[in-house]
N, C-alpha and C. Protein backbone atom coordinates (compact mmCIF):
# COMPACT_ATOMS: atom_id res chain seq x y z
N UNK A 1 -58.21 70.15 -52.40
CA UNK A 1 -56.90 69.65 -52.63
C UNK A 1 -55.90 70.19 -51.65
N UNK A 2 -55.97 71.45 -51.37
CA UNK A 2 -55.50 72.02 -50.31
C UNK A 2 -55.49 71.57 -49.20
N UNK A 3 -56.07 71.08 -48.93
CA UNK A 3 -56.82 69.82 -47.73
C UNK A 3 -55.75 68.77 -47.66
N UNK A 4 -55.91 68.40 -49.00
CA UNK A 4 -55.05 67.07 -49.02
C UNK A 4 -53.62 67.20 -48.82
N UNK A 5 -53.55 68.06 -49.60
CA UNK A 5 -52.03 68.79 -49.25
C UNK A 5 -51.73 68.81 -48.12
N UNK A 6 -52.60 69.59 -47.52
CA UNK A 6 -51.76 70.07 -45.60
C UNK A 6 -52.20 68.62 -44.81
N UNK A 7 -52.54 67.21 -45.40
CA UNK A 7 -52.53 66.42 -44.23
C UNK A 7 -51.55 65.73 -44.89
N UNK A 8 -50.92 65.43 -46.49
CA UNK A 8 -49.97 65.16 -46.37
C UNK A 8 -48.58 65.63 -45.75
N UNK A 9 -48.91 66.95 -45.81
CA UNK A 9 -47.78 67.89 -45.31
C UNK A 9 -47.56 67.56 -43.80
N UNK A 10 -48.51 67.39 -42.89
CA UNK A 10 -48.92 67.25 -41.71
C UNK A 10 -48.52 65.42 -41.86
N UNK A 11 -48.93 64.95 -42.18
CA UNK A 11 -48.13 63.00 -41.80
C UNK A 11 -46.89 62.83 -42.36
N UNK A 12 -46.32 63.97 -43.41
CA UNK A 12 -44.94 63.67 -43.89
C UNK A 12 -44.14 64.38 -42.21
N UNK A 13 -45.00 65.74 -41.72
CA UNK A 13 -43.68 66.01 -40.33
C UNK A 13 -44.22 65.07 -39.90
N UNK A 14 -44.89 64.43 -39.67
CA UNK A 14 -45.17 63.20 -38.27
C UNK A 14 -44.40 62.29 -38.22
N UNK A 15 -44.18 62.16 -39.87
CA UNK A 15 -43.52 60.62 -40.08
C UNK A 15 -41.72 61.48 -39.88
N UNK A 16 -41.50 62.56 -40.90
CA UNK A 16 -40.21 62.89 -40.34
C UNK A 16 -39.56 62.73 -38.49
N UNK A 17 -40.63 63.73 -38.00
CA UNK A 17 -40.55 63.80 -36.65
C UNK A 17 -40.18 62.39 -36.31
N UNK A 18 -41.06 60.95 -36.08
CA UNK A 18 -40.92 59.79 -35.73
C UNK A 18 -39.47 59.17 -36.07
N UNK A 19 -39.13 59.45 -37.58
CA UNK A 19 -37.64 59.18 -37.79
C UNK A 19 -37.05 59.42 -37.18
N UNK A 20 -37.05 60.30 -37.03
CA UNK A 20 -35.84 61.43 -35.82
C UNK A 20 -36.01 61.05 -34.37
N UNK A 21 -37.21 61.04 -33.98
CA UNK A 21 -36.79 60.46 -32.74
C UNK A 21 -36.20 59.32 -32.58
N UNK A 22 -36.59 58.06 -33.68
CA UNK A 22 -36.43 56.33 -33.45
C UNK A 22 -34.85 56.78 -34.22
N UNK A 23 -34.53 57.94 -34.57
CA UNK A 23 -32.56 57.61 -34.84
C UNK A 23 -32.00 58.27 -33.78
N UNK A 24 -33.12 58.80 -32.71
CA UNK A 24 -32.39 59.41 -31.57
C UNK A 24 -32.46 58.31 -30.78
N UNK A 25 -33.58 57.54 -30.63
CA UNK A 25 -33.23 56.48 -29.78
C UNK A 25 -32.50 55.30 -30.44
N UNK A 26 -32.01 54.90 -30.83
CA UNK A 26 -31.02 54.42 -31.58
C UNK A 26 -29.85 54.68 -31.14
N UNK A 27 -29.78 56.11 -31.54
CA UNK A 27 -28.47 56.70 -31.36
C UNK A 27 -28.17 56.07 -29.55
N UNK A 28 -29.47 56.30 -29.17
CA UNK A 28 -29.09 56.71 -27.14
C UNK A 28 -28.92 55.07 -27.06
N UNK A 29 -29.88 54.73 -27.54
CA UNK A 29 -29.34 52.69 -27.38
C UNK A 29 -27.95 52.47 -27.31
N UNK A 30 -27.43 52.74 -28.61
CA UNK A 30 -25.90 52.35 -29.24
C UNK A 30 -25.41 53.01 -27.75
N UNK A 31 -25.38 54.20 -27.49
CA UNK A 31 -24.48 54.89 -26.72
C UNK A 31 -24.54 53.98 -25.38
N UNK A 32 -25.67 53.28 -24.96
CA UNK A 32 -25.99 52.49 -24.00
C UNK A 32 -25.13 50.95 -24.05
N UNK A 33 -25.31 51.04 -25.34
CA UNK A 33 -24.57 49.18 -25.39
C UNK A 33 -23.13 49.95 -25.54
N UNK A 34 -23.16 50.98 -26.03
CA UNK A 34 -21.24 51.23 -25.53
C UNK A 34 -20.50 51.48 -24.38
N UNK A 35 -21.62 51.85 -23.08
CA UNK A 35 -21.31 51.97 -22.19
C UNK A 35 -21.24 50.67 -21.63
N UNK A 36 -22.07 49.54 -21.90
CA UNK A 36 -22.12 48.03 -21.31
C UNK A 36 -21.02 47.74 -21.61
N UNK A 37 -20.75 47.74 -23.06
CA UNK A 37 -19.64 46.99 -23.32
C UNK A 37 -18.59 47.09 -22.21
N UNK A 38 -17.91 47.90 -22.05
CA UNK A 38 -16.66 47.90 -21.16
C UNK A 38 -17.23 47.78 -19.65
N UNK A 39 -18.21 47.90 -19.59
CA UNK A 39 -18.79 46.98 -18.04
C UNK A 39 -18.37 45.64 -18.15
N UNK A 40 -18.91 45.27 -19.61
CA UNK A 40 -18.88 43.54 -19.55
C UNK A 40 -17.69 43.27 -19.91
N UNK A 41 -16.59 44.06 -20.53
CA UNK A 41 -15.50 43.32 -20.52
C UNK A 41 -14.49 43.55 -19.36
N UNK A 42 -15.25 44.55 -18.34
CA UNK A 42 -14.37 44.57 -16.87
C UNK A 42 -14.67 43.26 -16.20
N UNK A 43 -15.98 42.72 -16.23
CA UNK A 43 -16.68 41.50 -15.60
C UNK A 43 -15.91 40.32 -16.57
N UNK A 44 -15.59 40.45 -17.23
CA UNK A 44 -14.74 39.26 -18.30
C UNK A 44 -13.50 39.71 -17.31
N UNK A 45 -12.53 40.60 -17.26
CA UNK A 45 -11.34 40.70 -16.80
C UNK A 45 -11.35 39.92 -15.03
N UNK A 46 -12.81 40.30 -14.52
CA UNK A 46 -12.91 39.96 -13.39
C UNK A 46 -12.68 38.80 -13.09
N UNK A 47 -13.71 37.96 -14.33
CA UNK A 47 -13.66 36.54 -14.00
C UNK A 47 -12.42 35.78 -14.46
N UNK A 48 -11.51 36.58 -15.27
CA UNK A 48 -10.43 36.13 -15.59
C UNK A 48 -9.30 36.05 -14.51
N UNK A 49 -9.34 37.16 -13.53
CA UNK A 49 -8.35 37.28 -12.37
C UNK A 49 -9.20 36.32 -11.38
N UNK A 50 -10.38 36.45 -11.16
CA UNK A 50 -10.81 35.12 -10.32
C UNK A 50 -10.72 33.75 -10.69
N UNK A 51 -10.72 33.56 -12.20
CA UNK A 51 -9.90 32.39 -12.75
C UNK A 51 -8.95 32.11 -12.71
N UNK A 52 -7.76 33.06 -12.62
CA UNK A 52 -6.59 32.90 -11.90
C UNK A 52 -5.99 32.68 -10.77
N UNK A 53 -6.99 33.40 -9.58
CA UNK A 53 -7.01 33.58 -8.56
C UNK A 53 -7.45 31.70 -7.92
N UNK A 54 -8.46 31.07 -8.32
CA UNK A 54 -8.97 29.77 -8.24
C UNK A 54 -7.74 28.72 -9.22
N UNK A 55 -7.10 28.72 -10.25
CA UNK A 55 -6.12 28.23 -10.60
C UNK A 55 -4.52 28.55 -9.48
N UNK A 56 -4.36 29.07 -9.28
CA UNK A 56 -3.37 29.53 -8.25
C UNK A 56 -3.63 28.62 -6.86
N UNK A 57 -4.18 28.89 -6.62
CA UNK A 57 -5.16 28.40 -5.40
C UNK A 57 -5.59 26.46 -5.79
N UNK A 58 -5.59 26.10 -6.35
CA UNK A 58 -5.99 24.66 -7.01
C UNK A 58 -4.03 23.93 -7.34
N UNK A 59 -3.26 25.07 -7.64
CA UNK A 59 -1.83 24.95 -7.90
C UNK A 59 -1.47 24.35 -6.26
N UNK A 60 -1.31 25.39 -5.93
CA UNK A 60 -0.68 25.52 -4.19
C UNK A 60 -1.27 23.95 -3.53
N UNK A 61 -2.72 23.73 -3.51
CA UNK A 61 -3.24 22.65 -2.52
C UNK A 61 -2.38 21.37 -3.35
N UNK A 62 -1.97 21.06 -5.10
CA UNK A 62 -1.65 20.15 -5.22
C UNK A 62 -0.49 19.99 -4.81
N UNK A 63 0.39 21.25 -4.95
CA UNK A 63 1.73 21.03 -4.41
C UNK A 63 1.66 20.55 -3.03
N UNK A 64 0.55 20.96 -2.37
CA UNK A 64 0.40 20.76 -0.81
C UNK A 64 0.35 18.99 -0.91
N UNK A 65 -0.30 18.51 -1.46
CA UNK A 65 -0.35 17.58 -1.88
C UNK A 65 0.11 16.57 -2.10
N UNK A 66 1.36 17.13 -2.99
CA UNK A 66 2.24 15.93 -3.36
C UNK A 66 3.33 15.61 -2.62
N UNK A 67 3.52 17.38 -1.91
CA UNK A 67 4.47 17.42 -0.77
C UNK A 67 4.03 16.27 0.46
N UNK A 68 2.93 16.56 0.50
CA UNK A 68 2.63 15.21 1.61
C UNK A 68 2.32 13.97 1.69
N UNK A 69 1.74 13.50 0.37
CA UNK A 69 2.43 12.50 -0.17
C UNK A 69 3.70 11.67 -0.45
N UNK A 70 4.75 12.72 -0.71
CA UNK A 70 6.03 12.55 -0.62
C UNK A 70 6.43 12.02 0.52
N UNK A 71 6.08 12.99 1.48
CA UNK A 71 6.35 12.87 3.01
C UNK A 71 6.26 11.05 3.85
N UNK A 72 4.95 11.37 2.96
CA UNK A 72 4.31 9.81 3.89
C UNK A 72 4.99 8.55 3.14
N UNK A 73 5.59 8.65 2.15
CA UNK A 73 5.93 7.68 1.23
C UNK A 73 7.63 7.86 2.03
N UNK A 74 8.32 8.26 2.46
CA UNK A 74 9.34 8.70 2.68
C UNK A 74 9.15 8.16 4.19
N UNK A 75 8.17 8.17 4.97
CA UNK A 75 7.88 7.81 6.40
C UNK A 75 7.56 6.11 6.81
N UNK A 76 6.77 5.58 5.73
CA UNK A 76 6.82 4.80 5.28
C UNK A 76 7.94 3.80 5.02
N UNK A 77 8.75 4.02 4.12
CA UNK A 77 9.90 3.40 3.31
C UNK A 77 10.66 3.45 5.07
N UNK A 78 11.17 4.37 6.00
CA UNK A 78 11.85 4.68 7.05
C UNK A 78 11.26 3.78 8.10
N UNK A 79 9.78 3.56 8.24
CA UNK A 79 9.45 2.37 8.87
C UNK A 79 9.37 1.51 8.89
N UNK A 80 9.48 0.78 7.13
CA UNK A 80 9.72 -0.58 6.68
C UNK A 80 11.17 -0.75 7.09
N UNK A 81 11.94 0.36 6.80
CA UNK A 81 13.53 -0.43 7.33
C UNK A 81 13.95 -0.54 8.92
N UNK A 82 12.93 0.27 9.52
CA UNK A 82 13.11 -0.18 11.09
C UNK A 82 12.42 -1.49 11.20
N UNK A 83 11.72 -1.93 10.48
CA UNK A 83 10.80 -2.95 10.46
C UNK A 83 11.75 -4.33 10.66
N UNK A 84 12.55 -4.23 9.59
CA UNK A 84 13.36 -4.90 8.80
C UNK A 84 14.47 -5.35 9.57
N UNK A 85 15.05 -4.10 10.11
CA UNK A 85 16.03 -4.22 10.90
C UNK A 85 16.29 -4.69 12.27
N UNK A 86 15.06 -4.15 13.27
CA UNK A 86 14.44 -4.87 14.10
C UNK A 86 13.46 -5.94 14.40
N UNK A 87 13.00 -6.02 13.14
CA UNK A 87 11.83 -7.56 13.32
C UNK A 87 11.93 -8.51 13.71
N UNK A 88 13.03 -8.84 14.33
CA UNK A 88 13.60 -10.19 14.78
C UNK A 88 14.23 -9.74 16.10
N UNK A 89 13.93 -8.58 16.77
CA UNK A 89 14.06 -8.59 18.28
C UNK A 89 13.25 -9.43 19.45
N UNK A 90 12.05 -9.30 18.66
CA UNK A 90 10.76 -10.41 19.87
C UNK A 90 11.29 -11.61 19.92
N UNK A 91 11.67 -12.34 18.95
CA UNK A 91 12.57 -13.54 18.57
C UNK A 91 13.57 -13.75 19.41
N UNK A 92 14.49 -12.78 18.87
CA UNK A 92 15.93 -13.02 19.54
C UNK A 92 15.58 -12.91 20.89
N UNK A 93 14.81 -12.22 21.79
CA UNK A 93 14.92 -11.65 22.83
C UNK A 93 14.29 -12.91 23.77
N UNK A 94 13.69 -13.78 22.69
CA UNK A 94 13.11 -15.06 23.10
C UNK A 94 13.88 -15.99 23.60
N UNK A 95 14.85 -15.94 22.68
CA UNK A 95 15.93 -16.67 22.29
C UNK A 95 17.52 -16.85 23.31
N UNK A 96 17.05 -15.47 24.17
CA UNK A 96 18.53 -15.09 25.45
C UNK A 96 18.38 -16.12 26.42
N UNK A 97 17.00 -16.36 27.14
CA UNK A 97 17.14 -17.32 28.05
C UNK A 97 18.18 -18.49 27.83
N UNK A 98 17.44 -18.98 25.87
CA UNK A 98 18.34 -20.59 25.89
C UNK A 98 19.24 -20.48 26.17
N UNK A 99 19.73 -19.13 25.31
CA UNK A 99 21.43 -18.60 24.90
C UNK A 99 22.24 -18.94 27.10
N UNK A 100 21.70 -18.00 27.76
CA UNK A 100 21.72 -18.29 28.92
C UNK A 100 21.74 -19.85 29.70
N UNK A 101 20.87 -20.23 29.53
CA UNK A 101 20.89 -21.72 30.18
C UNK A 101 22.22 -22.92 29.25
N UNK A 102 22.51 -22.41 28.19
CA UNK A 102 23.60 -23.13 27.35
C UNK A 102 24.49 -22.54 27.86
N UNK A 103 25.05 -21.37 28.22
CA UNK A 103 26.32 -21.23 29.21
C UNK A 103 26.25 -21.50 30.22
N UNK A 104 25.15 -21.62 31.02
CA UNK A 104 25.22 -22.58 32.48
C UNK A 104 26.03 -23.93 32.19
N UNK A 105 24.99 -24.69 31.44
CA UNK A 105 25.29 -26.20 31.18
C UNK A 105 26.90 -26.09 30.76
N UNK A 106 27.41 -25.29 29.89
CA UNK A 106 29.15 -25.61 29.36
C UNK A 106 29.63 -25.35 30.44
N UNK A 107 29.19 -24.70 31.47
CA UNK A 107 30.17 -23.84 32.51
C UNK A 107 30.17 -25.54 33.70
N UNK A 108 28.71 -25.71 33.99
CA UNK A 108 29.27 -26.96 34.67
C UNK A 108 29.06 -28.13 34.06
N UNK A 109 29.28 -28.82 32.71
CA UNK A 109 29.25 -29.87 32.57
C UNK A 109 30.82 -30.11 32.86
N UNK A 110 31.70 -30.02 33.11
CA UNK A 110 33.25 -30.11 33.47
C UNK A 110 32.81 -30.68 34.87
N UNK A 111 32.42 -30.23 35.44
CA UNK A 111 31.81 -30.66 37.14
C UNK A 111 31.00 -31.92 37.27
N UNK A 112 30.49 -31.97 36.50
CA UNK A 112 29.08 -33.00 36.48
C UNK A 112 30.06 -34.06 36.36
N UNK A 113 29.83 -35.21 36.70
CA UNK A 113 30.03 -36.64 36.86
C UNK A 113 28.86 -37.28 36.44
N UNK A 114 27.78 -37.21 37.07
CA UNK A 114 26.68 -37.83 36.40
C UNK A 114 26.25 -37.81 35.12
N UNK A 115 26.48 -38.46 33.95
CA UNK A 115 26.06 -38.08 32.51
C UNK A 115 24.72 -37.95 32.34
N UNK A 116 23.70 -38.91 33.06
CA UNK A 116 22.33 -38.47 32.94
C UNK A 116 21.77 -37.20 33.64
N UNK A 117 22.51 -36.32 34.16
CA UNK A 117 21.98 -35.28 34.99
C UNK A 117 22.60 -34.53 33.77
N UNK A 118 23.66 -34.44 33.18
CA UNK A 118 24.15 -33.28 31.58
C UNK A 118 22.66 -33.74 30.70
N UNK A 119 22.80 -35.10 29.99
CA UNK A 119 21.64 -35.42 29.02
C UNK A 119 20.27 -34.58 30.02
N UNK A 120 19.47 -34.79 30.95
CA UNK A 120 18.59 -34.30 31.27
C UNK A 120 18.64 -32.81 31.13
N UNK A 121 19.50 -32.15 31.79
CA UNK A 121 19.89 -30.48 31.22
C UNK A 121 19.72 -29.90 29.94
N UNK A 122 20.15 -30.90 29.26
CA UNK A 122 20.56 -30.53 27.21
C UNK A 122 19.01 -30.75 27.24
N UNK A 123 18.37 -31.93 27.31
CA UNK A 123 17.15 -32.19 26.81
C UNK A 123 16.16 -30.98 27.58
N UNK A 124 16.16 -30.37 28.61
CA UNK A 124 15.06 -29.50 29.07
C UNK A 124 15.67 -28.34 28.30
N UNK A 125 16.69 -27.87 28.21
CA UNK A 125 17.26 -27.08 27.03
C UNK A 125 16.78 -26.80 25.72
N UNK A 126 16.59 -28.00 25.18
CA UNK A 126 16.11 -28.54 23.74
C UNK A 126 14.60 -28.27 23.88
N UNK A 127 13.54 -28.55 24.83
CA UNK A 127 12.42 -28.37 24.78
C UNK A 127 12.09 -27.40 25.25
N UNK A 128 12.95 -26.26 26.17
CA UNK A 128 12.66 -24.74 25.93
C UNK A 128 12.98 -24.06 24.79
N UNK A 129 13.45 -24.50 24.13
CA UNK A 129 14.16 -24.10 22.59
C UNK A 129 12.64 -23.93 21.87
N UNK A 130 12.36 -25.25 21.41
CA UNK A 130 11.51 -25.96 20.93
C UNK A 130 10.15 -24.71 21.13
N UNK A 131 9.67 -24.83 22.83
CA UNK A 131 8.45 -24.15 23.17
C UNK A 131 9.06 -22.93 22.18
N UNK A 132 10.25 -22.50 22.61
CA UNK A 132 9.75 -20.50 22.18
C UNK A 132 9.75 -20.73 20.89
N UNK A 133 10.17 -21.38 19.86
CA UNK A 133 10.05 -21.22 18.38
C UNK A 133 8.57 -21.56 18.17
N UNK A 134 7.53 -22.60 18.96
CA UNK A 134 6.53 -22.79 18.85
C UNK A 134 5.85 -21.63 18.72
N UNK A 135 5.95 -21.03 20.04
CA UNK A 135 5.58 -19.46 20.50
C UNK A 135 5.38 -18.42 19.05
N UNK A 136 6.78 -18.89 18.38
CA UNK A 136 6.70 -17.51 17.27
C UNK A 136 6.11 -18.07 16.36
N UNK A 137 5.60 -19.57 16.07
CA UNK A 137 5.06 -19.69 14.56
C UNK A 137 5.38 -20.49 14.06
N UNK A 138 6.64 -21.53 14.69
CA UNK A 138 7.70 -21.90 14.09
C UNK A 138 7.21 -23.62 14.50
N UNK A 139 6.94 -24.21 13.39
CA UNK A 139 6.94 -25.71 13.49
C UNK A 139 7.60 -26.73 12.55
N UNK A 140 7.90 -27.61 12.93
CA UNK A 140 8.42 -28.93 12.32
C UNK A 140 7.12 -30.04 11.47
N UNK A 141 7.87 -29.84 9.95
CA UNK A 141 7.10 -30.69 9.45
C UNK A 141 7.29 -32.16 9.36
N UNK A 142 6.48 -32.49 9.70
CA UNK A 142 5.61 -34.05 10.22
C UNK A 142 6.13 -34.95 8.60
N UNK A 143 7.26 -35.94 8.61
CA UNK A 143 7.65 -36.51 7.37
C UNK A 143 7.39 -38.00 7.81
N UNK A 144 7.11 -38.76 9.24
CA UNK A 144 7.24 -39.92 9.55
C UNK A 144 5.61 -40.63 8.48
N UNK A 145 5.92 -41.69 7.97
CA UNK A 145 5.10 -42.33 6.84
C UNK A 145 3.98 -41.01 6.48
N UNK A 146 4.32 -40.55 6.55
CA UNK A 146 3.81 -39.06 5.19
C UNK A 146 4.08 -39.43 3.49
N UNK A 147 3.20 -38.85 3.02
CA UNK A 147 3.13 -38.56 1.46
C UNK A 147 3.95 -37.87 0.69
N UNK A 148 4.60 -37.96 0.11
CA UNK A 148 5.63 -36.99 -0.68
C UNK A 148 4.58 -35.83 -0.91
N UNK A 149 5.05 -34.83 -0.60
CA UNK A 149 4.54 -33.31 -0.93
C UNK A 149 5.78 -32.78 -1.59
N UNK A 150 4.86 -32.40 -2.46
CA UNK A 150 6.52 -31.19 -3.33
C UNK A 150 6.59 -30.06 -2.66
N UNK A 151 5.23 -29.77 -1.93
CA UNK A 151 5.22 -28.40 -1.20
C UNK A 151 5.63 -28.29 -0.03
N UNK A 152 5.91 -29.59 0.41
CA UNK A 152 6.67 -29.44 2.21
C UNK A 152 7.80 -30.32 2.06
N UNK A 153 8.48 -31.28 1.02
CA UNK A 153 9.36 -31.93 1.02
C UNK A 153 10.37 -31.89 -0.25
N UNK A 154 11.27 -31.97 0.19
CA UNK A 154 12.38 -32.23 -0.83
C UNK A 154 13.30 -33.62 -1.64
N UNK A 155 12.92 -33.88 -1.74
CA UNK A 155 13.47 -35.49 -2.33
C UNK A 155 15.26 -35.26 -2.96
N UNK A 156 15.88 -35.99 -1.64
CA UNK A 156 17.16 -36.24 -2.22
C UNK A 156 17.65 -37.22 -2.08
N UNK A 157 17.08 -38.33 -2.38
CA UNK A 157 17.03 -39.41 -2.72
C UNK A 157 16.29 -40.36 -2.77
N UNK A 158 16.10 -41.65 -3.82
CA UNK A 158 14.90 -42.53 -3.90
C UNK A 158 15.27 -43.85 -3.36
N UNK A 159 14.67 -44.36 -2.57
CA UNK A 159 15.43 -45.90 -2.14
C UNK A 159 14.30 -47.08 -2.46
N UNK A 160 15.07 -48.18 -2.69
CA UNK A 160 13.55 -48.95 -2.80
C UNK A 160 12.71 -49.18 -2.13
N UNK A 161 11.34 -49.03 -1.72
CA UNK A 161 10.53 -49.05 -1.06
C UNK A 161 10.36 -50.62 -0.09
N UNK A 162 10.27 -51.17 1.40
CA UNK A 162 9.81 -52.00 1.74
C UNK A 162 8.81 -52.96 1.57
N UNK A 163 7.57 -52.08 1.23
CA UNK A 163 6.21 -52.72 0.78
C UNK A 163 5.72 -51.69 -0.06
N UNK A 164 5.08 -52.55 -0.87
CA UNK A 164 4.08 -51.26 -1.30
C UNK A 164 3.46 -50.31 -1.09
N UNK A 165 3.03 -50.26 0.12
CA UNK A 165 1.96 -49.68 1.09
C UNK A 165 3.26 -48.19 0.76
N UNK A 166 4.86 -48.66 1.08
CA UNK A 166 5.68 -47.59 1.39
C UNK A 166 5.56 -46.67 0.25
N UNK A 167 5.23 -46.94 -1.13
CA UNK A 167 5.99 -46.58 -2.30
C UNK A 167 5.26 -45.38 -2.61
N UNK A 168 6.07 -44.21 -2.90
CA UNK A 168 6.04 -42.67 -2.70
C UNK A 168 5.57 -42.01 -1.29
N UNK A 169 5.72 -42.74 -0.74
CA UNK A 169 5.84 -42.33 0.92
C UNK A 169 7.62 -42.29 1.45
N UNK A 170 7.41 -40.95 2.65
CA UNK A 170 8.82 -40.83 2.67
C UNK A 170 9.26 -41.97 3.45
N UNK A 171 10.34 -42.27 3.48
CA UNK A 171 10.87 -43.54 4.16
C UNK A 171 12.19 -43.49 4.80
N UNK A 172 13.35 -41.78 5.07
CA UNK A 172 13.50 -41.51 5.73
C UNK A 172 13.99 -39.66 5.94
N UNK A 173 13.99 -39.01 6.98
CA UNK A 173 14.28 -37.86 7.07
C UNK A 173 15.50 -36.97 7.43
N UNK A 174 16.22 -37.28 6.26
CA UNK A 174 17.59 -36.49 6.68
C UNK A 174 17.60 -35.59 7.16
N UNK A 175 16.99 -34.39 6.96
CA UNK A 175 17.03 -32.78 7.46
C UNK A 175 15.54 -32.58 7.45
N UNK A 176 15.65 -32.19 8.97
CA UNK A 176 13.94 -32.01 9.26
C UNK A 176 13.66 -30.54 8.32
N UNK A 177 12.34 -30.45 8.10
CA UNK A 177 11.64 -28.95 7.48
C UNK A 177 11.00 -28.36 8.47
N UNK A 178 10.89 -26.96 8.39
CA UNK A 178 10.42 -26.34 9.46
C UNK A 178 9.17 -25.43 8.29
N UNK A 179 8.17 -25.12 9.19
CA UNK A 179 6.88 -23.59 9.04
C UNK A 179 7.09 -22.68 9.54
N UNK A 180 6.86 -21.29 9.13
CA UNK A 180 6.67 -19.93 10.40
C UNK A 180 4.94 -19.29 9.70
N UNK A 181 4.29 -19.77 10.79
CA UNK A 181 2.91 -19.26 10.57
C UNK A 181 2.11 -19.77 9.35
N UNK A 182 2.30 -21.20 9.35
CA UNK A 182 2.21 -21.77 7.76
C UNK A 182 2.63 -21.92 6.43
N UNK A 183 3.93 -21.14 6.60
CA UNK A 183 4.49 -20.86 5.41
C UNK A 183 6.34 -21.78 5.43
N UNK A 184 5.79 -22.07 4.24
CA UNK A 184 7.44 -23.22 4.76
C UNK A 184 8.48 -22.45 5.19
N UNK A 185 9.65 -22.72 5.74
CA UNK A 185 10.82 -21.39 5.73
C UNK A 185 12.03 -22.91 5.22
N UNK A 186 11.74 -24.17 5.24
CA UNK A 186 12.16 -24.69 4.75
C UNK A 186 11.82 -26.18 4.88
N UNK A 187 12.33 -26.80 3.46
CA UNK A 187 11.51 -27.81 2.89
C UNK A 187 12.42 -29.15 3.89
N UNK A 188 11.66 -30.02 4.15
CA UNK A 188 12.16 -31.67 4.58
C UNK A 188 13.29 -31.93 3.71
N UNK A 189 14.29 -32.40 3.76
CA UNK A 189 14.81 -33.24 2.91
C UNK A 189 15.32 -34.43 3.26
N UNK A 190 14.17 -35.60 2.00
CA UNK A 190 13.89 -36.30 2.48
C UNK A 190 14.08 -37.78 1.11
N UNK A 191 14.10 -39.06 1.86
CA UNK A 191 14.33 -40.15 0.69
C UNK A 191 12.85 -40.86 0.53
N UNK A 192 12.43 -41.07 -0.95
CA UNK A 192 10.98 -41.33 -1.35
C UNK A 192 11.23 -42.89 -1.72
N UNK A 193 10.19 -43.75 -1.05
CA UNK A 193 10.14 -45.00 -1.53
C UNK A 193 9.81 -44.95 -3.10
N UNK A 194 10.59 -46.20 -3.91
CA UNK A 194 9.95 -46.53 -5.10
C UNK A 194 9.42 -47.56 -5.24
């Protein structure tokens, strides 16, 4: 029995002993995850100032951003009104010769005696006119036995038609219509057979 005794006696220190160490390592664990801890919440603070640091930084490029956006919208708007303001220099500048050759002609039609040598002047006048508006885009719409268009003509007045053949065809052209680049800039106005 004595026997039995000293090996219980002998596995109760074993088993004490084992306690004691597994609450020493325990203990040294805990002391270990207490030392992590404030590692990992320096690495939390870290990524928090580098989260800031990348928000800051994401701030600045939009301002960069909108600032230049601004800019170009502002550069923009400043070139549409030079646009605007000058867009009609190629034109006009087209336009000096006639301006020119019409103060010739006033200056000597007082001189001229010959009336067909003034009419010939006016008329080469009229068809340099003519060419440079061609030049920019600029044409005359075609109303001679044409179709009433609502989109190129204006009806201001209805007369009775000659023949049938005439009726809703224009039949005559008070005020010619002009195009610039296909687009009306203004309508015929014109009298529609009935």
């Amino acid at each position: 029995m004595e026997k039995n005794k000293d090996m219980n006696e002998e596995e109760l220190k074993a088993q004490q002993e084992e306690t004691l160490d597994n609450v020493a390592t325990s203990q040294l664990d805990e002391g270990d995850k207490a030392e992590e801890q404030p590692a990992k919440e320096m690495s939390v603070e870290d990524k928090l100032a580098a989260a800031e640091t990348k928000v800051a930084e994401l701030q600045d490029k939009y301002l960069r951003q909108v600032a230049e956006f601004d800019n170009y919208r502002k550069r923009t708007i400043k070139e549409k009104a030079e646009l605007i303001l000058n867009g009609a220099e190629k034109t006009i500048t087209a336009i000096l010769p006639i301006l020119d050759d019409m103060e010739r002609a006033l200056k000597n039609m007082d001189k001229m005696e010959d009336v067909a040598a003034v009419k010939e002047g006016v008329d080469l006048i009229f068809q340099k006119f003519v060419k440079i508006l061609g030049e920019q885009g600029v044409k005359k719409i075609e109303t001679e036995n044409a179709d009433f268009n609502t989109d190129l003509h204006e009806a201001i007045a209805q007369v009775p038609a000659p023949s049938d053949e005439m009726k809703g065809k224009i039949i005559d052209c008070v005020k010619t219509g002009y195009t610039l680049n296909e687009k009306v800039i203004r309508h015929s106005q014109v009298a529609v057979g009935l």
